[in-house]
PDB file of N, CA and C in Angstrom:
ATOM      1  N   UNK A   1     -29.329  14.867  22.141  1.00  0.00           N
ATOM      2  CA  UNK A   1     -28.294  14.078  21.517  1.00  0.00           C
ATOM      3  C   UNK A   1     -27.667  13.121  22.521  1.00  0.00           C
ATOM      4  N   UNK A   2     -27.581  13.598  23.748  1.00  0.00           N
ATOM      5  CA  UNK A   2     -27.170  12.468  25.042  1.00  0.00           C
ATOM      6  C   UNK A   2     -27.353  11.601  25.080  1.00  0.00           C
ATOM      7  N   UNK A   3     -29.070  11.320  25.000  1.00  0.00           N
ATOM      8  CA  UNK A   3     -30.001  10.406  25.115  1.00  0.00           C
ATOM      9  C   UNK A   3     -29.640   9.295  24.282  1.00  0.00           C
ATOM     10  N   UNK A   4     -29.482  10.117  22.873  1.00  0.00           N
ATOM     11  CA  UNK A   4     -29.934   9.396  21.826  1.00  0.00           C
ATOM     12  C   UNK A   4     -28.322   8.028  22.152  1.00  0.00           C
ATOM     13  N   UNK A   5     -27.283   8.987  22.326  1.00  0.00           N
ATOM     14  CA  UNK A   5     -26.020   8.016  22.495  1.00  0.00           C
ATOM     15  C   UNK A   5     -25.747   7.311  23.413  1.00  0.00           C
ATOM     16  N   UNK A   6     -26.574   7.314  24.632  1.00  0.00           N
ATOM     17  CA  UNK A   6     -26.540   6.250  25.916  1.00  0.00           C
ATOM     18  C   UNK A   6     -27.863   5.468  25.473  1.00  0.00           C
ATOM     19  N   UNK A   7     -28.682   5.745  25.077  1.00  0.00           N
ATOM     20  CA  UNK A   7     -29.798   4.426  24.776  1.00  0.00           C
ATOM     21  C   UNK A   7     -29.464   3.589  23.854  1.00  0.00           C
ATOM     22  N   UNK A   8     -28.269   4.570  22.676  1.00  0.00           N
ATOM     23  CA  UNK A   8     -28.234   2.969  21.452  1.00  0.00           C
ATOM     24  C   UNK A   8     -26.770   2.695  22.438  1.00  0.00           C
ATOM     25  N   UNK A   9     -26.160   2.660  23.148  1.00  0.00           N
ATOM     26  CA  UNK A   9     -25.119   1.955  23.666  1.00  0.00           C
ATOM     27  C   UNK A   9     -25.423   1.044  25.010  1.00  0.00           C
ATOM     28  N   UNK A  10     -26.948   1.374  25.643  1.00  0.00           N
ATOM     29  CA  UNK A  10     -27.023   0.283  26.935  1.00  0.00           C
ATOM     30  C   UNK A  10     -27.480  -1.307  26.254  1.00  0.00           C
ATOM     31  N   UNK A  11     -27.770  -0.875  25.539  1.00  0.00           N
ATOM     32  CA  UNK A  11     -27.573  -2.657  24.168  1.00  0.00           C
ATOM     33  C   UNK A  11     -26.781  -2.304  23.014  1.00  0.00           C
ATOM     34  N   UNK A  12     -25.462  -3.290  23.040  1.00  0.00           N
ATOM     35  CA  UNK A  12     -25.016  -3.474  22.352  1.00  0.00           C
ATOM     36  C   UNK A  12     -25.294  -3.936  20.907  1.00  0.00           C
ATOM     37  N   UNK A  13     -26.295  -4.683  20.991  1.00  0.00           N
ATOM     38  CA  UNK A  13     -26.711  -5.478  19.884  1.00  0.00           C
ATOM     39  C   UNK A  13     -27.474  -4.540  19.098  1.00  0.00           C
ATOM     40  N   UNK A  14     -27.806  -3.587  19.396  1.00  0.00           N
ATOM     41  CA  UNK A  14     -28.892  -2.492  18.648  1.00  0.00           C
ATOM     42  C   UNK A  14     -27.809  -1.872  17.718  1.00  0.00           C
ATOM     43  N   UNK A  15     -26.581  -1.671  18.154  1.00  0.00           N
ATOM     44  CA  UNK A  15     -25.638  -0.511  17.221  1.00  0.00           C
ATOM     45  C   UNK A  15     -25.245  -0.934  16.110  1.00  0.00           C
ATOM     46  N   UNK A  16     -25.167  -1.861  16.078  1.00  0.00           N
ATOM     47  CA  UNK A  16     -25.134  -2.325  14.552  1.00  0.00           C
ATOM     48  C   UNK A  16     -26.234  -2.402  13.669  1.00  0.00           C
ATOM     49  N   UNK A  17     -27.472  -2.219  14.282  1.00  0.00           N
ATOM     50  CA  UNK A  17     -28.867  -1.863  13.606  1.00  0.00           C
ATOM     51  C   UNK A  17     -29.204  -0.322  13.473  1.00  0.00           C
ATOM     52  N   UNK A  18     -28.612   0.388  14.421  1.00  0.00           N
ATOM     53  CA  UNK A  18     -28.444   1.812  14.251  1.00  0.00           C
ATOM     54  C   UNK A  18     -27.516   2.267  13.192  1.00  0.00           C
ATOM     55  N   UNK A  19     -26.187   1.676  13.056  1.00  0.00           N
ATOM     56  CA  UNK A  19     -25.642   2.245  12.123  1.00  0.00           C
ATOM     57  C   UNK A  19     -26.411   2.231  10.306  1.00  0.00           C
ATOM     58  N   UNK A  20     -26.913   0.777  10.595  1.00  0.00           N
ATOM     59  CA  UNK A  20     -27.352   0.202   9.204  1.00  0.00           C
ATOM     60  C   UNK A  20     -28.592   0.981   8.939  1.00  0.00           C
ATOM     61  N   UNK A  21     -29.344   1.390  10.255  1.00  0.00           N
ATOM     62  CA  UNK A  21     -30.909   2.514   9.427  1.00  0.00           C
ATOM     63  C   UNK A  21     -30.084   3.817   9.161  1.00  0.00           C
ATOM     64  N   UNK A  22     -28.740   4.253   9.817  1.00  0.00           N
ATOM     65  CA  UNK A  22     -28.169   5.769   9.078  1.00  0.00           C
ATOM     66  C   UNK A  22     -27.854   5.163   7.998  1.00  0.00           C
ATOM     67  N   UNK A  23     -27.225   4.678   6.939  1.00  0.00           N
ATOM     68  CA  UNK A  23     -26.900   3.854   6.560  1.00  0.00           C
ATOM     69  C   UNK A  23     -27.883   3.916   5.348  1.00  0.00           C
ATOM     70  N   UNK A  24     -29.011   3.656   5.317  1.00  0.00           N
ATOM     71  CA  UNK A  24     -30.180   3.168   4.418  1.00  0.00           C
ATOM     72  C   UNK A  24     -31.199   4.588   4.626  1.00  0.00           C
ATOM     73  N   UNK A  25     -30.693   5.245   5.487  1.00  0.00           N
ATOM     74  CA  UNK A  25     -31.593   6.666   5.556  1.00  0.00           C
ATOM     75  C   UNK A  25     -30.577   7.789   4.488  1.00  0.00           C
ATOM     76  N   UNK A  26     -29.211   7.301   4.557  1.00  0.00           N
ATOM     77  CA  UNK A  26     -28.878   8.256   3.618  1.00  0.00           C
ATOM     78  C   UNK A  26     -28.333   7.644   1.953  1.00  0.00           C
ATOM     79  N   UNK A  27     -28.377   6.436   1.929  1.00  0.00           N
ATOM     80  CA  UNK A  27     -28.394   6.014   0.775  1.00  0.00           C
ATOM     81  C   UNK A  27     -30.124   5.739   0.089  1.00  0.00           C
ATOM     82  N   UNK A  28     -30.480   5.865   0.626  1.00  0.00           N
ATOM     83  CA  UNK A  28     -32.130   5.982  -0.224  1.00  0.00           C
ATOM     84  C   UNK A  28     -31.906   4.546  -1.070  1.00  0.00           C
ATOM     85  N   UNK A  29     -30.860   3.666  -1.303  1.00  0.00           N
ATOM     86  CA  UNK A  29     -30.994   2.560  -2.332  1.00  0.00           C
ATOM     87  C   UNK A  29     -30.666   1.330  -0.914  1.00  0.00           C
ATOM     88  N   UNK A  30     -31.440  -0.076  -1.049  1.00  0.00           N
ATOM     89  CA  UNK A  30     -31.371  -1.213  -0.621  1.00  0.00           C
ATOM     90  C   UNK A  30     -30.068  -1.845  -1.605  1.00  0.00           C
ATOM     91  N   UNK A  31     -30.211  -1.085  -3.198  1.00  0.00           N
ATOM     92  CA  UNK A  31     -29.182  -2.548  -3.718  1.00  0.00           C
ATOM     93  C   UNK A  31     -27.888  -1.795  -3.870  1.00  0.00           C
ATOM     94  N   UNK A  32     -27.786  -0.254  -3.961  1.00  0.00           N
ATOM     95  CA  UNK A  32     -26.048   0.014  -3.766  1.00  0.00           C
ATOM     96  C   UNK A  32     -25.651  -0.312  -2.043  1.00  0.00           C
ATOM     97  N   UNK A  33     -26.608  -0.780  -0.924  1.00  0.00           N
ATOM     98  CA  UNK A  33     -25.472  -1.114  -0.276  1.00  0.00           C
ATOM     99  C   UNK A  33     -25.375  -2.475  -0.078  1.00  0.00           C
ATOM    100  N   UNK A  34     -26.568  -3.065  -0.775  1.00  0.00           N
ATOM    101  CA  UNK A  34     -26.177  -4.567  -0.927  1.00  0.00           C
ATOM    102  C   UNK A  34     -25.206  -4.869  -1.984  1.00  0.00           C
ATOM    103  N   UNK A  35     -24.929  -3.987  -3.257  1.00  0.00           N
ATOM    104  CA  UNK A  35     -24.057  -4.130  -3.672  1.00  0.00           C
ATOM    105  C   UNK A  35     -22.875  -4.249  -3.414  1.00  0.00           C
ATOM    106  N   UNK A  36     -22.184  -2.874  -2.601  1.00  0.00           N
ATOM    107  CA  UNK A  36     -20.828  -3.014  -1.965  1.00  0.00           C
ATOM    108  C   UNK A  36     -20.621  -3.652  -0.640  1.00  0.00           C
ATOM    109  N   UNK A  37     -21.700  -4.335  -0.291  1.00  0.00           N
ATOM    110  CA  UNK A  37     -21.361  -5.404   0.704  1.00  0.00           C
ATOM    111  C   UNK A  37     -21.236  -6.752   0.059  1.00  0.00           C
ATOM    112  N   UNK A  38     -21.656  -7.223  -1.130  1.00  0.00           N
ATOM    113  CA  UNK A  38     -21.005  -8.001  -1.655  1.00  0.00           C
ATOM    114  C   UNK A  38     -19.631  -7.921  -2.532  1.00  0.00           C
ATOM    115  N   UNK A  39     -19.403  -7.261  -2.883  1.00  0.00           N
ATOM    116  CA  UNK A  39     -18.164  -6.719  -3.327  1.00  0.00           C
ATOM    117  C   UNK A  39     -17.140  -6.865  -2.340  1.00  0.00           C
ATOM    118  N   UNK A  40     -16.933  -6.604  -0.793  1.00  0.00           N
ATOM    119  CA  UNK A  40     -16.102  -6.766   0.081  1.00  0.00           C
ATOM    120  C   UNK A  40     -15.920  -8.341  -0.179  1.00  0.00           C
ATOM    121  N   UNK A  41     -16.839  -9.466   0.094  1.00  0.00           N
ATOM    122  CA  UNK A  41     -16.471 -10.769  -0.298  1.00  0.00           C
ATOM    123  C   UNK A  41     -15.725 -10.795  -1.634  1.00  0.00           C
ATOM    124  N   UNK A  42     -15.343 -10.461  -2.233  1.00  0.00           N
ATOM    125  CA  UNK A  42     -15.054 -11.255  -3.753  1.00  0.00           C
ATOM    126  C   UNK A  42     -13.624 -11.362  -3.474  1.00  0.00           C
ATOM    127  N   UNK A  43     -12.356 -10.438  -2.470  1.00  0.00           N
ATOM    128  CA  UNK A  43     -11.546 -11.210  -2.907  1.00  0.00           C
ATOM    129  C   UNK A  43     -11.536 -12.340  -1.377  1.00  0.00           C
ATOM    130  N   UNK A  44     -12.329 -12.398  -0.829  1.00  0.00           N
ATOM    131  CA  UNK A  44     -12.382 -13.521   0.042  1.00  0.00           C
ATOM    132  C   UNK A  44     -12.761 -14.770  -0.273  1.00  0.00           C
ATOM    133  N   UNK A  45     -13.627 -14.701  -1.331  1.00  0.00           N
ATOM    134  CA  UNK A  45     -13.926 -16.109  -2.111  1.00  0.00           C
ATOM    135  C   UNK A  45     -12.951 -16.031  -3.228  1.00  0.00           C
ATOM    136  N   UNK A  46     -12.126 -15.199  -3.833  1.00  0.00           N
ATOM    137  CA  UNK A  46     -10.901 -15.606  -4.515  1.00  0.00           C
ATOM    138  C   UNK A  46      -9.806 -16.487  -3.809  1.00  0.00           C
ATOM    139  N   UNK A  47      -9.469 -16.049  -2.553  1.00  0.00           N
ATOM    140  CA  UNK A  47      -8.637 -16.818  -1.882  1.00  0.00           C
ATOM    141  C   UNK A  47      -8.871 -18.637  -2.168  1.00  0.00           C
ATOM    142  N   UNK A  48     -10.344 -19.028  -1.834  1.00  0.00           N
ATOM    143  CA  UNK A  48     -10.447 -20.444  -2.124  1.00  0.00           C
ATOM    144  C   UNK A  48     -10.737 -20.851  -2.843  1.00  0.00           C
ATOM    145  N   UNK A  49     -10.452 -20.179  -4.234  1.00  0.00           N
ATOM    146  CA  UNK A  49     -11.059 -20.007  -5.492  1.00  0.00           C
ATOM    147  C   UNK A  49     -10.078 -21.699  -6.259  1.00  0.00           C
ATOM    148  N   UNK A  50      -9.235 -21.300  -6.084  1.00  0.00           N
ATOM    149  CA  UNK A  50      -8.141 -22.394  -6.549  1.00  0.00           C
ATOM    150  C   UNK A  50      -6.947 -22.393  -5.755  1.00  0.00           C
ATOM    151  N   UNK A  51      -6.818 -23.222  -5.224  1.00  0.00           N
ATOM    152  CA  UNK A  51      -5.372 -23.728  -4.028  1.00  0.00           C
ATOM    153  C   UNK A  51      -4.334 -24.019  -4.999  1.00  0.00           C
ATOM    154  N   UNK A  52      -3.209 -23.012  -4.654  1.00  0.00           N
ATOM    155  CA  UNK A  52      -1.747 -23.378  -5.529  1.00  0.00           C
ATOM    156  C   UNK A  52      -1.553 -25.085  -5.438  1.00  0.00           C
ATOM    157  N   UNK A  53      -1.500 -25.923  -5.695  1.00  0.00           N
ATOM    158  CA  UNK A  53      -1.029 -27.472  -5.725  1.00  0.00           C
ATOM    159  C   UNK A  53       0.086 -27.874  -6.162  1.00  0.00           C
ATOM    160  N   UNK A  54       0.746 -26.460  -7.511  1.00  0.00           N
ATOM    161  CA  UNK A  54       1.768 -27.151  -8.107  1.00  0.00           C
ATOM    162  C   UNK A  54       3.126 -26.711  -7.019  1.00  0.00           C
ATOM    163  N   UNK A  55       2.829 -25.790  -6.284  1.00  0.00           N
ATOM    164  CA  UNK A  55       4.429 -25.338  -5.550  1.00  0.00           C
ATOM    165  C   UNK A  55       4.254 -24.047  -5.171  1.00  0.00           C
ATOM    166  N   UNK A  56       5.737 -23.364  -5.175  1.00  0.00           N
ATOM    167  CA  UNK A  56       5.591 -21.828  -5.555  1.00  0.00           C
ATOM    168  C   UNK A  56       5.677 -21.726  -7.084  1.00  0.00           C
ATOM    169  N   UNK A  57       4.993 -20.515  -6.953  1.00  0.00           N
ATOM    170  CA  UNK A  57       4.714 -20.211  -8.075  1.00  0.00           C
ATOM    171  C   UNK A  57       5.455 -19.077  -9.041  1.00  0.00           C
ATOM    172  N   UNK A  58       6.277 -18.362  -8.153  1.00  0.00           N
ATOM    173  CA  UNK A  58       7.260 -17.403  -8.093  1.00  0.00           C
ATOM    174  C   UNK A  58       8.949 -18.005  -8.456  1.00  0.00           C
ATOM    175  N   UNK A  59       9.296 -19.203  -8.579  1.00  0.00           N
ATOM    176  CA  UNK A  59      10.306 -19.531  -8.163  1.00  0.00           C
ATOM    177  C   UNK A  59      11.138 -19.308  -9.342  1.00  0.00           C
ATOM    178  N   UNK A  60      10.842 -19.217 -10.705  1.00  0.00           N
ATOM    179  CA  UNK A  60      11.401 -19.144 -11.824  1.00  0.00           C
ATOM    180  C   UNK A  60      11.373 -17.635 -12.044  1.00  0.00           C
ATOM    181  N   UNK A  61      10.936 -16.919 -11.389  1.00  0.00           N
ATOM    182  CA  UNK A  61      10.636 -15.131 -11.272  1.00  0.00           C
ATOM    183  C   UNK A  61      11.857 -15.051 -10.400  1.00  0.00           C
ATOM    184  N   UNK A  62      12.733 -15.429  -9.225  1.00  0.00           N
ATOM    185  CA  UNK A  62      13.442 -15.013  -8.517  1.00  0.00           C
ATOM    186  C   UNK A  62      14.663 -14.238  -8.972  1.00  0.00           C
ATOM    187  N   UNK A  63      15.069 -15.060 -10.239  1.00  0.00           N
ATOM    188  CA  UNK A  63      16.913 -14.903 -11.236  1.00  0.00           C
ATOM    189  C   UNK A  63      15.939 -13.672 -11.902  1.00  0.00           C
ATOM    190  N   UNK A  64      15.205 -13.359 -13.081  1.00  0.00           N
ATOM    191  CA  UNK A  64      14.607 -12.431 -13.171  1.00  0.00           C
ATOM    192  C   UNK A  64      14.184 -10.877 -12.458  1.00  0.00           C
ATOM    193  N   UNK A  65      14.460 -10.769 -11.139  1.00  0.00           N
ATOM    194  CA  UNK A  65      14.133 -10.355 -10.006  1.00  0.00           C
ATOM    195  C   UNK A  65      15.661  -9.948  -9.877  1.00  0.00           C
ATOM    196  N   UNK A  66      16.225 -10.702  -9.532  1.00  0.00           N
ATOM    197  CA  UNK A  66      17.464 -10.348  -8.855  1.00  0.00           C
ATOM    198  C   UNK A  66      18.578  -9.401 -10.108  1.00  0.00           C
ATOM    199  N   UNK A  67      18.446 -10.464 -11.362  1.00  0.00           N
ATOM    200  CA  UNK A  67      18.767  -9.390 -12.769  1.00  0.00           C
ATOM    201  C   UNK A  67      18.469  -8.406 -12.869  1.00  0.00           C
ATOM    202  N   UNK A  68      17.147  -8.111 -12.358  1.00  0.00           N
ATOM    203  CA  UNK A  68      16.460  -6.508 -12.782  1.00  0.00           C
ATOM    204  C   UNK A  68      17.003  -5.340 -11.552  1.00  0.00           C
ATOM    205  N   UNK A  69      16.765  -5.820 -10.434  1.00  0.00           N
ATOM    206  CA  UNK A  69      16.636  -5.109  -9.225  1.00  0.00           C
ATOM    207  C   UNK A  69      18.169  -5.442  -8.810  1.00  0.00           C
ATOM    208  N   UNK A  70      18.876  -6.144  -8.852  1.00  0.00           N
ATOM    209  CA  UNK A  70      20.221  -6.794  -8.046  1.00  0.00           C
ATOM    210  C   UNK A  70      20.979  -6.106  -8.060  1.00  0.00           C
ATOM    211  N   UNK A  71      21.927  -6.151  -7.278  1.00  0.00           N
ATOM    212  CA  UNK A  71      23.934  -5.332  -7.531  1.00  0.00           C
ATOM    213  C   UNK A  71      23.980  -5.142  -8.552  1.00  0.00           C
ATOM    214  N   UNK A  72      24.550  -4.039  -9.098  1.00  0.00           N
ATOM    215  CA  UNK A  72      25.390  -4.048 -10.688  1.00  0.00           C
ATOM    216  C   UNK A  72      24.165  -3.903 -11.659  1.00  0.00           C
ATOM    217  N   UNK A  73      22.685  -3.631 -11.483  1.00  0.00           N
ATOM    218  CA  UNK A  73      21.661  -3.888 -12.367  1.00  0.00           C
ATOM    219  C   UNK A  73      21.179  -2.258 -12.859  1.00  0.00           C
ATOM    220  N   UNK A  74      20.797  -2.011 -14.192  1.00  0.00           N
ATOM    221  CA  UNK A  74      20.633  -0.619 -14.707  1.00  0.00           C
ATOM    222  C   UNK A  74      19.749   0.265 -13.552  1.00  0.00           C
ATOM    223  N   UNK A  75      18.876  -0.765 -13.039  1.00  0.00           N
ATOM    224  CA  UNK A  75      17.738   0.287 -12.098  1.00  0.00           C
ATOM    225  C   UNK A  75      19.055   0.812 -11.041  1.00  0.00           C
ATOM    226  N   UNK A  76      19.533   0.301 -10.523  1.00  0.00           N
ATOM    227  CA  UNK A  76      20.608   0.866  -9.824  1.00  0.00           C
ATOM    228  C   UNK A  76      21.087   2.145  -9.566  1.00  0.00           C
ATOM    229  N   UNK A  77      21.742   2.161 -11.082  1.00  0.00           N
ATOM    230  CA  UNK A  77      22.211   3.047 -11.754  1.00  0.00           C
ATOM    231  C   UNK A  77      21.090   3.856 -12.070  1.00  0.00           C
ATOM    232  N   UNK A  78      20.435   3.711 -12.594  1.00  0.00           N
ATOM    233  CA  UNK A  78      19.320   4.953 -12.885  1.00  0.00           C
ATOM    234  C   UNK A  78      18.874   5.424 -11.419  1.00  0.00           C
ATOM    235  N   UNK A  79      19.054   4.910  -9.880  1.00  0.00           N
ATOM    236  CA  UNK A  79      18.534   5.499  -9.304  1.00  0.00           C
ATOM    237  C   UNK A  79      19.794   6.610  -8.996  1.00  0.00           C
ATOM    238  N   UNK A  80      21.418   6.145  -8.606  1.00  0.00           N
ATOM    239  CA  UNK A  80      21.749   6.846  -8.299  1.00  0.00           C
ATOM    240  C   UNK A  80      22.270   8.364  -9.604  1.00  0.00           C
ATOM    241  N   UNK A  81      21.805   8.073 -10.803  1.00  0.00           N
ATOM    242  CA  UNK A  81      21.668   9.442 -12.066  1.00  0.00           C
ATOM    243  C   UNK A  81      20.503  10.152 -11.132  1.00  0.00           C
ATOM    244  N   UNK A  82      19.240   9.421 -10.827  1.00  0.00           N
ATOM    245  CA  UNK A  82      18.499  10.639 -10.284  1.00  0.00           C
ATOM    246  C   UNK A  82      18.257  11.322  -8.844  1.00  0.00           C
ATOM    247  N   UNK A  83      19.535  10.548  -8.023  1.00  0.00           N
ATOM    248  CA  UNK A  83      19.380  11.173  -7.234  1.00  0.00           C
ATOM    249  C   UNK A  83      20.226  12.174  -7.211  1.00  0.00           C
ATOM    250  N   UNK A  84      21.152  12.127  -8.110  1.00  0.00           N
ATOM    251  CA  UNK A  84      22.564  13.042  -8.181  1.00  0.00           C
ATOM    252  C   UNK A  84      22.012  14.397  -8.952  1.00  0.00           C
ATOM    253  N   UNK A  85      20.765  13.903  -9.776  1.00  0.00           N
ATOM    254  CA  UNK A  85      20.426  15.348 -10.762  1.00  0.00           C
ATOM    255  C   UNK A  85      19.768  15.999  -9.701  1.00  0.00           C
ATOM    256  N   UNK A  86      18.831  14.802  -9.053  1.00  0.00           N
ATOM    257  CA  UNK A  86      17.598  16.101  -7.924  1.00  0.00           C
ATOM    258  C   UNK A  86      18.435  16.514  -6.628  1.00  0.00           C
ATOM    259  N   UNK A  87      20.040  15.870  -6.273  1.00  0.00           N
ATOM    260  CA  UNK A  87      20.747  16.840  -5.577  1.00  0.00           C
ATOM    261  C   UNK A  87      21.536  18.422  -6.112  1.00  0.00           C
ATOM    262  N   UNK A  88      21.461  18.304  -7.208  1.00  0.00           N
ATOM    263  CA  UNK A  88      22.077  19.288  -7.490  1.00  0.00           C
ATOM    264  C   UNK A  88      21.112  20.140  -8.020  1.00  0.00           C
ATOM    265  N   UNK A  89      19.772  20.162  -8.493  1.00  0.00           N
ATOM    266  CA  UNK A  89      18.285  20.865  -8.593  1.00  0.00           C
ATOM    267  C   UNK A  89      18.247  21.156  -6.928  1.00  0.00           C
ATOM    268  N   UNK A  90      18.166  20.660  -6.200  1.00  0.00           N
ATOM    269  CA  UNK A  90      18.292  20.914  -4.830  1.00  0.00           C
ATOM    270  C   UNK A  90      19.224  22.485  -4.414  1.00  0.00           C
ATOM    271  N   UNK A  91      20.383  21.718  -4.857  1.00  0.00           N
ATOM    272  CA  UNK A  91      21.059  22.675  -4.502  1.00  0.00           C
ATOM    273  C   UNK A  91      21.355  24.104  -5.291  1.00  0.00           C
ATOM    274  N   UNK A  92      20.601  23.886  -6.446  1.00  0.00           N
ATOM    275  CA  UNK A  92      20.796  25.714  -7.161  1.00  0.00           C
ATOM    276  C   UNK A  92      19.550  26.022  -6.728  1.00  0.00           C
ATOM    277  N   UNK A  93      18.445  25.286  -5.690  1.00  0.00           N
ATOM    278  CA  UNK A  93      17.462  25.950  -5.503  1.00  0.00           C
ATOM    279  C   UNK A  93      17.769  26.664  -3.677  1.00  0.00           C
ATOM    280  N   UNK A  94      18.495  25.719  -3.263  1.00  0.00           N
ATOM    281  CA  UNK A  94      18.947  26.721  -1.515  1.00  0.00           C
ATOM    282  C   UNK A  94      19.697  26.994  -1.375  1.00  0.00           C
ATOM    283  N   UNK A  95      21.066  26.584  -2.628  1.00  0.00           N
ATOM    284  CA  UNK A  95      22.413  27.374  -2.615  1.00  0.00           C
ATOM    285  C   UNK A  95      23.012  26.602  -0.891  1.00  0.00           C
ATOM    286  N   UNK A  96      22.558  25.211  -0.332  1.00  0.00           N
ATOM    287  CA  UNK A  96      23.107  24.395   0.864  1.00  0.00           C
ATOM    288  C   UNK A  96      23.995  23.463   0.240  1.00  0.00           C
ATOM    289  N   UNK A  97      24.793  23.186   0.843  1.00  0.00           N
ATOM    290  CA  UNK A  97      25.553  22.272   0.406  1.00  0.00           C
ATOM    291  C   UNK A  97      25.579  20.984   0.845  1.00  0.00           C
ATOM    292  N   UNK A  98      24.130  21.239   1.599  1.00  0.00           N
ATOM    293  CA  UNK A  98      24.358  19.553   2.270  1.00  0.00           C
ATOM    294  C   UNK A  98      23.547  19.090   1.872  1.00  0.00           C
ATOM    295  N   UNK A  99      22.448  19.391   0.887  1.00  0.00           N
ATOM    296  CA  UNK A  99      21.984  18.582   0.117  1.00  0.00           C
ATOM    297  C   UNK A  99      22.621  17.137  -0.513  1.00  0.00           C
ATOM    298  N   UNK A 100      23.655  17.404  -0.677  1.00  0.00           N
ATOM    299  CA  UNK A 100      24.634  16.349  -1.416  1.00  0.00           C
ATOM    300  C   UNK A 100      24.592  14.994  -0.473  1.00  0.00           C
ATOM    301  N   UNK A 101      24.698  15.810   1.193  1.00  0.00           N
ATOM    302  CA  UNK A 101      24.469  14.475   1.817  1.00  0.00           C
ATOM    303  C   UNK A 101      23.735  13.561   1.323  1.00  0.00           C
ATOM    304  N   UNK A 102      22.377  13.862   0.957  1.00  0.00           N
ATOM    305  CA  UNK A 102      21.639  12.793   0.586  1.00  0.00           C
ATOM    306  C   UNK A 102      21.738  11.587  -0.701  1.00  0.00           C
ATOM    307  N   UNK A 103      22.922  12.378  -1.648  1.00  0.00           N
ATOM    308  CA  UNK A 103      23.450  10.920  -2.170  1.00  0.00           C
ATOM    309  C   UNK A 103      23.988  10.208  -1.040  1.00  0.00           C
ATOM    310  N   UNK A 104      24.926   9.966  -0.663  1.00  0.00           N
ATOM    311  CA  UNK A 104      25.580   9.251   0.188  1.00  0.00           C
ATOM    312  C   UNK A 104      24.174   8.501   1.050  1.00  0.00           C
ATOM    313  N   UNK A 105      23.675   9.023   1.311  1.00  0.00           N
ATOM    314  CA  UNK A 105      22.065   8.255   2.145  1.00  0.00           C
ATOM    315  C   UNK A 105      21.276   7.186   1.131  1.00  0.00           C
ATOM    316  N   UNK A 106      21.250   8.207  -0.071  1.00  0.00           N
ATOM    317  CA  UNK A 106      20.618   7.004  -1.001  1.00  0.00           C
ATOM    318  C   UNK A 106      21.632   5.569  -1.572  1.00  0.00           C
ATOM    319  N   UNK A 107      23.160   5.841  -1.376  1.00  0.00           N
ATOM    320  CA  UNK A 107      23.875   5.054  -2.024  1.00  0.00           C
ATOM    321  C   UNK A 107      23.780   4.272  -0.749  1.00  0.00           C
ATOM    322  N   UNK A 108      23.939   4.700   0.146  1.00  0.00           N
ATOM    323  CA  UNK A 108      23.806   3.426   1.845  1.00  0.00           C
ATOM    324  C   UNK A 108      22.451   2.822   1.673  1.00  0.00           C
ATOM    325  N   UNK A 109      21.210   3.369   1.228  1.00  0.00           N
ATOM    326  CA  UNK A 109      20.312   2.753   1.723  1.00  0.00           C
ATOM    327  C   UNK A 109      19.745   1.788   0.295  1.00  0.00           C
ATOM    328  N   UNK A 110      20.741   2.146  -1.164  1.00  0.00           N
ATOM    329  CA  UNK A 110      20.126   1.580  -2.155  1.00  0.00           C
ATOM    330  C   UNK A 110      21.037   0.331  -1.790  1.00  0.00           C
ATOM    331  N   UNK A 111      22.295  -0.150  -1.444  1.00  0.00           N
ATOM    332  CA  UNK A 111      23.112  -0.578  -1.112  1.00  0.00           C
ATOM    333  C   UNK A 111      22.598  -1.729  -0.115  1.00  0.00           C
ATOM    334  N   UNK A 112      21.916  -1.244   1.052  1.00  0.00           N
ATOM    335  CA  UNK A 112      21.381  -2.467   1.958  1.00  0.00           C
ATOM    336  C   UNK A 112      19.729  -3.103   1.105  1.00  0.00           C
ATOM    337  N   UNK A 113      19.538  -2.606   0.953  1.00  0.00           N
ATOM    338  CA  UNK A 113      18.025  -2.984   0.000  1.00  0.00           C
ATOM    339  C   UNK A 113      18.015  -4.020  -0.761  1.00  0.00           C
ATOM    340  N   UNK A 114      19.313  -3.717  -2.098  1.00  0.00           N
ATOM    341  CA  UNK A 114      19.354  -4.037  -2.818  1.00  0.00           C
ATOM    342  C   UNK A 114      20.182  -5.257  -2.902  1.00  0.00           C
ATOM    343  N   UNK A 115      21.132  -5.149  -1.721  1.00  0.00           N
ATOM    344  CA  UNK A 115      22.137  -6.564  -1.557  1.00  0.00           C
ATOM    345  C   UNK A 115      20.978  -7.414  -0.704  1.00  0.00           C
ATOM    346  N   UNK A 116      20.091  -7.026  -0.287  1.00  0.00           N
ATOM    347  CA  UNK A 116      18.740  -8.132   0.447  1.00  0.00           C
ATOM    348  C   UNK A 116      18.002  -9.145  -0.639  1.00  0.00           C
ATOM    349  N   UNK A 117      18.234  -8.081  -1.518  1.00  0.00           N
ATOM    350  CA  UNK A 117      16.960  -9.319  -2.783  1.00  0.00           C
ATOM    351  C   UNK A 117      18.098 -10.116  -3.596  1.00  0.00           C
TER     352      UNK A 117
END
């Protein structure tokens, strides 16, 4: 096994021909791995598929965005209902009381997040 790993490494250029005969020795098929080697291209030729021209494209999504997700918005509120139920499931399950800390963590950290967008 020594051998075998210092002879395909004193040429470089061979190891990438070594990997590709393990490769084709254990897939027994030429077209599933020509298949998923073309497949890696597709979203690389999506990229130049069509060039945005008109602008952003997002920009009428932002007020939408900020309504849904923003200060004062229901997701908000629904996060801090569930973090308050799974603190107190928390806590009839270890009988700790510092579980609770972790509202206060989620209200600080929904708080900086959410005043960002």
């Amino acid at each position: 096994m020594n051998g075998k790993v210092t002879s395909c490494l004193k040429n470089p250029f061979t190891v990438g021909a070594v990997a590709i005969r393990k490769v084709l020795k254990q897939q027994k098929s030429l077209f599933t791995l020509t298949f998923f080697g073309l497949l890696m291209f597709i979203p690389a030729m999506q990229v130049y598929a069509d060039p945005p021209t008109t602008g952003d494209l997002f920009s009428d999504g932002k007020e939408v965005v900020k309504s849904t997700f923003g200060k004062g918005s229901t997701v908000v509120w629904i996060l801090y209902v569930l973090e308050i139920l799974a603190a107190i499931f928390a806590y009839v399950k270890t009988k700790n009381l510092s579980v609770f800390g972790g509202i206060a963590a989620v209200i600080v950290f929904v708080n900086v997040v959410f005043g960002l967008i």
